[in-house]
N, C-alpha and C. Protein backbone atom coordinates (compact mmCIF):
# COMPACT_ATOMS: atom_id res chain seq x y z
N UNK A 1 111.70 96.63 23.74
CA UNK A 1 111.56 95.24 24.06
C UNK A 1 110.91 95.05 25.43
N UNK A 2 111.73 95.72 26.33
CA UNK A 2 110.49 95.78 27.93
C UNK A 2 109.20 95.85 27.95
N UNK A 3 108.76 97.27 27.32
CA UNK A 3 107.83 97.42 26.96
C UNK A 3 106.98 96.39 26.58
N UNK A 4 107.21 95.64 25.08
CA UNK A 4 106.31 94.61 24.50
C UNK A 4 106.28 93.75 25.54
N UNK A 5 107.22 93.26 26.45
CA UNK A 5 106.89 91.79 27.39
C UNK A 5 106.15 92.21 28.59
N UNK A 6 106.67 93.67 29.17
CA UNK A 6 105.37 93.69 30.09
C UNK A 6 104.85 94.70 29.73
N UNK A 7 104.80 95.85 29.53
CA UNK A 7 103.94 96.96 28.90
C UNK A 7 103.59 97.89 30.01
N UNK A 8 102.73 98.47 30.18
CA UNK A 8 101.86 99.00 31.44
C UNK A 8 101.44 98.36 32.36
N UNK A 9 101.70 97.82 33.65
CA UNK A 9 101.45 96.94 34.34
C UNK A 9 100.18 97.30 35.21
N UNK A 10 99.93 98.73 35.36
CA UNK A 10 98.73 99.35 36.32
C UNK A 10 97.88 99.43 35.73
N UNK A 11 97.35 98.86 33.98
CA UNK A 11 96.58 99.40 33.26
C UNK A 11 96.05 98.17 32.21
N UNK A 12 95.56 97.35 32.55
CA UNK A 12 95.11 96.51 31.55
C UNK A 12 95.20 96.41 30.17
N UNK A 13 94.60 97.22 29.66
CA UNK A 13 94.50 97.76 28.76
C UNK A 13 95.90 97.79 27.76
N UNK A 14 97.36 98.06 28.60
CA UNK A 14 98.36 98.13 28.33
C UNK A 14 99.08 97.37 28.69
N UNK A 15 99.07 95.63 29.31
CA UNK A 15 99.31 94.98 29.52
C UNK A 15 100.21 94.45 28.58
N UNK A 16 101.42 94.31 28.58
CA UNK A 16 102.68 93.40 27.36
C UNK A 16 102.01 91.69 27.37
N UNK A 17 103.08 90.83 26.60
CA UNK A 17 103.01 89.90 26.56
C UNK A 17 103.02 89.05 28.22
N UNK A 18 103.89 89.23 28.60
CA UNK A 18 103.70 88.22 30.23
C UNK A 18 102.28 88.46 30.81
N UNK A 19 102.12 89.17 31.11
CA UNK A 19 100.76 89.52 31.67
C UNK A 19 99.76 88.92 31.40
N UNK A 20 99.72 89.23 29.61
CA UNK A 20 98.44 88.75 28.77
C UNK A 20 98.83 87.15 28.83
N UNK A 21 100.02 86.71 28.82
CA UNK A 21 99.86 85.27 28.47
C UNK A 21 100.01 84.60 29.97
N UNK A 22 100.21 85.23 31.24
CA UNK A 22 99.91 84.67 32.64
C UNK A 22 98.45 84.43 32.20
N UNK A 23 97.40 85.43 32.09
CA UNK A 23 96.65 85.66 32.05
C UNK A 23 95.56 84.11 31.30
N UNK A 24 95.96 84.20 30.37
CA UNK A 24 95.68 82.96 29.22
C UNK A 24 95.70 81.43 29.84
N UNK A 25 97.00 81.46 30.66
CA UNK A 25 97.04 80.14 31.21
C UNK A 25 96.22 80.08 32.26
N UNK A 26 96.20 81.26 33.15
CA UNK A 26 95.47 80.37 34.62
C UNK A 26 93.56 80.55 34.01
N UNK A 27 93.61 81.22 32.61
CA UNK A 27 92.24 80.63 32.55
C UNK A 27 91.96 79.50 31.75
N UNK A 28 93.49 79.06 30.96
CA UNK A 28 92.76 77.22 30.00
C UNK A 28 92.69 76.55 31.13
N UNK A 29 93.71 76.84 32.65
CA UNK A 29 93.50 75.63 33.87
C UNK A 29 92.32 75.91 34.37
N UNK A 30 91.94 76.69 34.43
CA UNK A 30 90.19 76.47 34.98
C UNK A 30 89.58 75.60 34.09
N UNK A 31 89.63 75.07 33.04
CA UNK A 31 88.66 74.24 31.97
C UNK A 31 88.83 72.67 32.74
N UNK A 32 88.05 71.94 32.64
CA UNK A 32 87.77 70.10 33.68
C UNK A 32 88.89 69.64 32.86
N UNK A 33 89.63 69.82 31.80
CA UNK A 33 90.83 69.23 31.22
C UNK A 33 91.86 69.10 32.35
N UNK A 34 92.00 70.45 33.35
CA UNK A 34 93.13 70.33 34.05
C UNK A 34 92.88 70.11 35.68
N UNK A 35 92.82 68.88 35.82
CA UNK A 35 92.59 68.68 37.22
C UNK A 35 93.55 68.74 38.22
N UNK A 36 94.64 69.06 37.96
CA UNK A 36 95.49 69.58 38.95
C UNK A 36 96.79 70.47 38.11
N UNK A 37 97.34 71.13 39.23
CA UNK A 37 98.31 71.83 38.61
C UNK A 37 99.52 72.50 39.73
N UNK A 38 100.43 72.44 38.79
CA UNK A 38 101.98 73.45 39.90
C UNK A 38 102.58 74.26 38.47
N UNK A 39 102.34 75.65 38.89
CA UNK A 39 102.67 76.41 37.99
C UNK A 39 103.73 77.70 38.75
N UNK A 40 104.83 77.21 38.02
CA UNK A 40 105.65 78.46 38.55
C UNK A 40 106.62 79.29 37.68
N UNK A 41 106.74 80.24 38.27
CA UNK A 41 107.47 81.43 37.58
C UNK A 41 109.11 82.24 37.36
N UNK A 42 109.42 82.16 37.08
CA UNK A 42 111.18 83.23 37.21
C UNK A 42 110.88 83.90 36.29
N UNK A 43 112.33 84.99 36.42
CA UNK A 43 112.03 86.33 35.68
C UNK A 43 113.63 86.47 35.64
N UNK A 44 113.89 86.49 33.74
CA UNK A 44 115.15 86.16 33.89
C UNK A 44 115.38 87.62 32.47
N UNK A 45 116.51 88.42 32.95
CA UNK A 45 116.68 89.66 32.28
C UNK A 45 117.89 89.42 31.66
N UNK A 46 118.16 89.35 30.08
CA UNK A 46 119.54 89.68 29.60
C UNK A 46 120.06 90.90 28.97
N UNK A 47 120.94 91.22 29.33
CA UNK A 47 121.06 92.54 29.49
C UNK A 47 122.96 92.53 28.97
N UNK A 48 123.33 93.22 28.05
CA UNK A 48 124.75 93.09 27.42
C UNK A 48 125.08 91.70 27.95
N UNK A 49 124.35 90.80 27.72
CA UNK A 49 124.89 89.14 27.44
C UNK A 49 124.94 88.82 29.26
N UNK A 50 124.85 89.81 30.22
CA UNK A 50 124.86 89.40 31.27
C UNK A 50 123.31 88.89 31.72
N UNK A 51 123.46 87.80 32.52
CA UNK A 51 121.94 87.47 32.97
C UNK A 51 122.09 87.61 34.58
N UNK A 52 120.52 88.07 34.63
CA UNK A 52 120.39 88.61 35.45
C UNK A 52 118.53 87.46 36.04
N UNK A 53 118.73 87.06 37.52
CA UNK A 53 117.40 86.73 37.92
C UNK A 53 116.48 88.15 38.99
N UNK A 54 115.45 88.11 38.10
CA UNK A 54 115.00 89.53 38.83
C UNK A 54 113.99 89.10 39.81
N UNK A 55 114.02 87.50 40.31
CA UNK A 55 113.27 87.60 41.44
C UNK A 55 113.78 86.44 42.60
N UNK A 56 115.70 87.51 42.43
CA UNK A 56 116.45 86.46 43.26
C UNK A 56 115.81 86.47 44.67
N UNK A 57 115.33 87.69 45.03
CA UNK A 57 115.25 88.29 46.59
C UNK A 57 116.74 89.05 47.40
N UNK A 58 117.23 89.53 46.82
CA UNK A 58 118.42 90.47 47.63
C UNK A 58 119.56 89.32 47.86
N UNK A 59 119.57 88.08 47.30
CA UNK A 59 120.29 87.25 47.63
C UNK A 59 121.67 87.52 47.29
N UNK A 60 122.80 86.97 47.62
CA UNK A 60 123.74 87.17 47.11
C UNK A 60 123.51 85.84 45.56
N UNK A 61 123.82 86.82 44.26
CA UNK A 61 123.87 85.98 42.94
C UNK A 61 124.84 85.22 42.28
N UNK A 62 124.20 83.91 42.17
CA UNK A 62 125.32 83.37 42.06
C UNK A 62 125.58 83.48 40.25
N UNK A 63 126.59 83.38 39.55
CA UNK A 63 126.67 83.07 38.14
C UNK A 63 125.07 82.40 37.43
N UNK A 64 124.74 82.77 36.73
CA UNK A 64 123.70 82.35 36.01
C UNK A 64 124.28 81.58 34.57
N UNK A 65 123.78 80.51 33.97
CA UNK A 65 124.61 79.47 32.77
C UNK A 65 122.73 79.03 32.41
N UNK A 66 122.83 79.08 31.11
CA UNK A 66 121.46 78.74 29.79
C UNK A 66 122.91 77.56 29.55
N UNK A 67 121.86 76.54 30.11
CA UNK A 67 122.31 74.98 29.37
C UNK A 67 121.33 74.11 28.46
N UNK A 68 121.55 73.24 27.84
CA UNK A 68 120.79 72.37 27.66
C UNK A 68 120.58 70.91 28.43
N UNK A 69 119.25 70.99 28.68
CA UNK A 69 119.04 70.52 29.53
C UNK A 69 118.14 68.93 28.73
N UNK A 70 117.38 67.72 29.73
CA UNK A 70 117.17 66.58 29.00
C UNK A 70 115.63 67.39 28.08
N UNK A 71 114.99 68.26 28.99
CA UNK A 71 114.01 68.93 28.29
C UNK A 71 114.09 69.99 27.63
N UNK A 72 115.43 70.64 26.97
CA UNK A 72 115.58 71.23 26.15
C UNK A 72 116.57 72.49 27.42
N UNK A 73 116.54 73.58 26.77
CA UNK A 73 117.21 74.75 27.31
C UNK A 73 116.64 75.03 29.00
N UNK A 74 117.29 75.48 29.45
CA UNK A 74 117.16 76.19 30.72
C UNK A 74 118.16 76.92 31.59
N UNK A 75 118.24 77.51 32.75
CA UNK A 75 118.85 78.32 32.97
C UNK A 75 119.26 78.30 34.35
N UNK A 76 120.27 77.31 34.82
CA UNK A 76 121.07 77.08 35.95
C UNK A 76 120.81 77.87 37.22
N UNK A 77 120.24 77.72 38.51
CA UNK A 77 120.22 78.74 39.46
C UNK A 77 119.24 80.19 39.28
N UNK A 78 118.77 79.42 38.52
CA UNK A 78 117.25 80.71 37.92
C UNK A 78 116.45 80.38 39.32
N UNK A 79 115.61 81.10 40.08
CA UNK A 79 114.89 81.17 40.82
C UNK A 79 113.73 80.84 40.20
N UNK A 80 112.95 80.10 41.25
CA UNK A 80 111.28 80.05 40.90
C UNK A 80 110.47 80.10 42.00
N UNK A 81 109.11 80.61 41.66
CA UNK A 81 108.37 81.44 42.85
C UNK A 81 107.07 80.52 42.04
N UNK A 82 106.24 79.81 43.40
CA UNK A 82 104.99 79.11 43.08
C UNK A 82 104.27 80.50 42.72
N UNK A 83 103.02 80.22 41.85
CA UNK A 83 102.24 81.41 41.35
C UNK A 83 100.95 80.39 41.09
N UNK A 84 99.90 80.97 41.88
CA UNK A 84 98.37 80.93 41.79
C UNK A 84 96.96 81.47 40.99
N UNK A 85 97.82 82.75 40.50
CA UNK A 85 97.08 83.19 39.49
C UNK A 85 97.68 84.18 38.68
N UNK A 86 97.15 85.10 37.31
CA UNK A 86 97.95 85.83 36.89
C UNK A 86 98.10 87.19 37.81
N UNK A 87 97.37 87.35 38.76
CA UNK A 87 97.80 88.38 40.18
C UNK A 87 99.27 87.88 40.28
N UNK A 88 99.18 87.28 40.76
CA UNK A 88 100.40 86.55 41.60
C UNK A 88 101.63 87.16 41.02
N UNK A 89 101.30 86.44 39.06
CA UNK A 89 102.39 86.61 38.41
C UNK A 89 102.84 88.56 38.32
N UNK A 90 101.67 88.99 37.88
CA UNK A 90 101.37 90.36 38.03
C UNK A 90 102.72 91.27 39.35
N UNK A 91 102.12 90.86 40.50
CA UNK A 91 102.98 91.44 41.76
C UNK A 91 104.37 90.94 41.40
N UNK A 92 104.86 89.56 40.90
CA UNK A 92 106.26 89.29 41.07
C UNK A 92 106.89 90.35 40.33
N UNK A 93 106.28 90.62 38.67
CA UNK A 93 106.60 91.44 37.92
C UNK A 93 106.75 92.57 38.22
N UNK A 94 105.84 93.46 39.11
CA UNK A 94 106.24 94.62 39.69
C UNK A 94 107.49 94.89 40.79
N UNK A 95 107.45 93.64 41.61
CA UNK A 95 108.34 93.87 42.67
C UNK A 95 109.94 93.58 41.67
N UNK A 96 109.76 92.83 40.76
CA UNK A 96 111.14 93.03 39.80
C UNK A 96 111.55 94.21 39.39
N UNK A 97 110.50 95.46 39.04
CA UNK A 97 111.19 96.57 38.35
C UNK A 97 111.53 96.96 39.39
N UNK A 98 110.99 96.89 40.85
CA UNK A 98 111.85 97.67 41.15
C UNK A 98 113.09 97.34 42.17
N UNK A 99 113.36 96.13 41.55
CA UNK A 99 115.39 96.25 42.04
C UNK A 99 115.79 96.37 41.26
């Protein structure tokens, strides 16, 4: 399952799903359809039913809760990190594997 979502991260070629689909979005926002934009990211790991945010920053963690929310599901105290391009998203993803 890791594998399929990010895959090979040093290697294009072997790029999982996040990557390829960072990838996808910051190029439909280049099209004159999208004249402005705030696009941001978390990275949220479940793991034996425990959740985990993998781009808390060394913080102390607080309980993580998947509620429903007025726009459907989401995930209480999830961190989010502004992201500029699929680089961006790229580095967060790396600096996650390794905590």
């Amino acid at each position: 399952k890791t594998h399929t979502m990010e895959g090979n991260l040093a290697n294009v070629d072997d790029h999982g799903v996040i990557p390829r689909s960072a990838e996808a979005i910051f190029q439909e926002i280049q099209k004159p359809d999208y004249q402005s934009h705030h696009i941001t990211c978390s990275y949220l790991e479940i793991y034996n039913e425990d959740l985990c945010d993998l781009l808390n920053d060394g913080k102390k963690q607080s309980k993580l809760e998947i509620m429903e929310g007025k726009n459907g599901p989401f995930c209480r105290g999830l961190s989010e990190k502004q992201v500029t391009s699929a680089a961006d998203v790229l580095a967060l993803m790396a600096k996650a594997q390794h905590q």
